[in-house]
Each structure stands twice: as structure tokens, then as C-alpha cells.
C-alpha atoms as a PDB file:
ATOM      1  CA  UNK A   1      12.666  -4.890   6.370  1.00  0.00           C
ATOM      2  CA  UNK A   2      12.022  -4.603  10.377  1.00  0.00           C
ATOM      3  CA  UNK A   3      11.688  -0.906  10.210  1.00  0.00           C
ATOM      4  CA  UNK A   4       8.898  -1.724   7.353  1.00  0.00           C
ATOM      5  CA  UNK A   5       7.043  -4.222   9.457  1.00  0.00           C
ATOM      6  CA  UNK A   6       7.182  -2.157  13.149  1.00  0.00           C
ATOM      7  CA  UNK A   7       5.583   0.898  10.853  1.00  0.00           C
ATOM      8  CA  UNK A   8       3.330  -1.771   9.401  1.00  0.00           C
ATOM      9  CA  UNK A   9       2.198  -3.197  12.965  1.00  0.00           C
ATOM     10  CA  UNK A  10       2.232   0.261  14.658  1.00  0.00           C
ATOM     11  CA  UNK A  11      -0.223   1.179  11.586  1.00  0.00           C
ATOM     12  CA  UNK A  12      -2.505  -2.016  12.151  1.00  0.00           C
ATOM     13  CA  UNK A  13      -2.648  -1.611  16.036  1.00  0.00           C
ATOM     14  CA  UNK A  14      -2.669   2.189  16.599  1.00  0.00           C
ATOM     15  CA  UNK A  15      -4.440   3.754  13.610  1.00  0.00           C
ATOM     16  CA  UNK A  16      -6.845   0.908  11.688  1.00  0.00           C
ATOM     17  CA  UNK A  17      -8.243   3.452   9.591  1.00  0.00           C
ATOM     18  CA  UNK A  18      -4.865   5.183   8.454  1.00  0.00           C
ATOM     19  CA  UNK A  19      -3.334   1.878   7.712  1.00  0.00           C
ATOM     20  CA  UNK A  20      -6.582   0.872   5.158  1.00  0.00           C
ATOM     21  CA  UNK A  21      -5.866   4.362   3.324  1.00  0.00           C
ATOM     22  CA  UNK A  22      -2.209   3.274   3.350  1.00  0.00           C
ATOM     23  CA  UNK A  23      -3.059   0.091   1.548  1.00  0.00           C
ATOM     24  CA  UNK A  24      -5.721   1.211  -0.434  1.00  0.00           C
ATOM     25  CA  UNK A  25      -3.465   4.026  -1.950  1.00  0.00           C
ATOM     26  CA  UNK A  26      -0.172   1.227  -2.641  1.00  0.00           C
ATOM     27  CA  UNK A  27      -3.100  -1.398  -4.267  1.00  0.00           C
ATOM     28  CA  UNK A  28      -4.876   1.779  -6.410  1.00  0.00           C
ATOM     29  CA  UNK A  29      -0.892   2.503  -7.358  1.00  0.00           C
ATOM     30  CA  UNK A  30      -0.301  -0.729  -8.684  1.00  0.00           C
ATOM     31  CA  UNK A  31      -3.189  -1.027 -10.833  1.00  0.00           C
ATOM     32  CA  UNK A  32      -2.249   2.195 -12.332  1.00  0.00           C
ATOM     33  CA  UNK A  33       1.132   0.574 -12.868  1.00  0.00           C
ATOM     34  CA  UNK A  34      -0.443  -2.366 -14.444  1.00  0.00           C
ATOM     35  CA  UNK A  35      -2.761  -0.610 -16.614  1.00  0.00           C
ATOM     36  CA  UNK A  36       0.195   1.501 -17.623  1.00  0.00           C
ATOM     37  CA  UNK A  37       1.746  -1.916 -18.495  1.00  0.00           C
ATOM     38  CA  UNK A  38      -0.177  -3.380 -20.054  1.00  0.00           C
ATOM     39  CA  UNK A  39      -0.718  -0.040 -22.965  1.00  0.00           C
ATOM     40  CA  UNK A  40       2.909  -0.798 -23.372  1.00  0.00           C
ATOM     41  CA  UNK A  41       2.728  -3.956 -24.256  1.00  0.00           C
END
């Protein structure tokens, strides 16, 4: 979980733009995952 949170704050200080992408992408995932979901249920 450290490894996850240096990338995270290496990200956040070093490359602002890159690290909004990075969340963007994991947040547009998950709704994807939810929508799939949710047809499921």
C-alpha cells in the first residue's frame, strides 16, 4: 500500500496533469463497471 501512495504523491507533486488523467480514467472505469452491474442485475 506504500508503493501505491509514493506513486500516488510522486503523481500529485511532479505531474498534476498526468495524475487527473490517472483518476479520471480509474473513475470513467468504474462507472463502466457499475453500469455493467447494474444490466446484470
Amino acid at each position: 500500500m506504500k508503493n501505491e501512495k509514493d506513486i500516488l504523491d510522486h503523481f500529485l507533486n511532479n505531474c498534476p496533469v498526468e495524475a487527473k488523467n490517472y483518476f479520471e480514467n480509474i473513475l470513467s472505469r468504474l462507472e463502466r463497471i457499475e453500469k455493467k452491474l447494474d444490466s446484470i442485475k
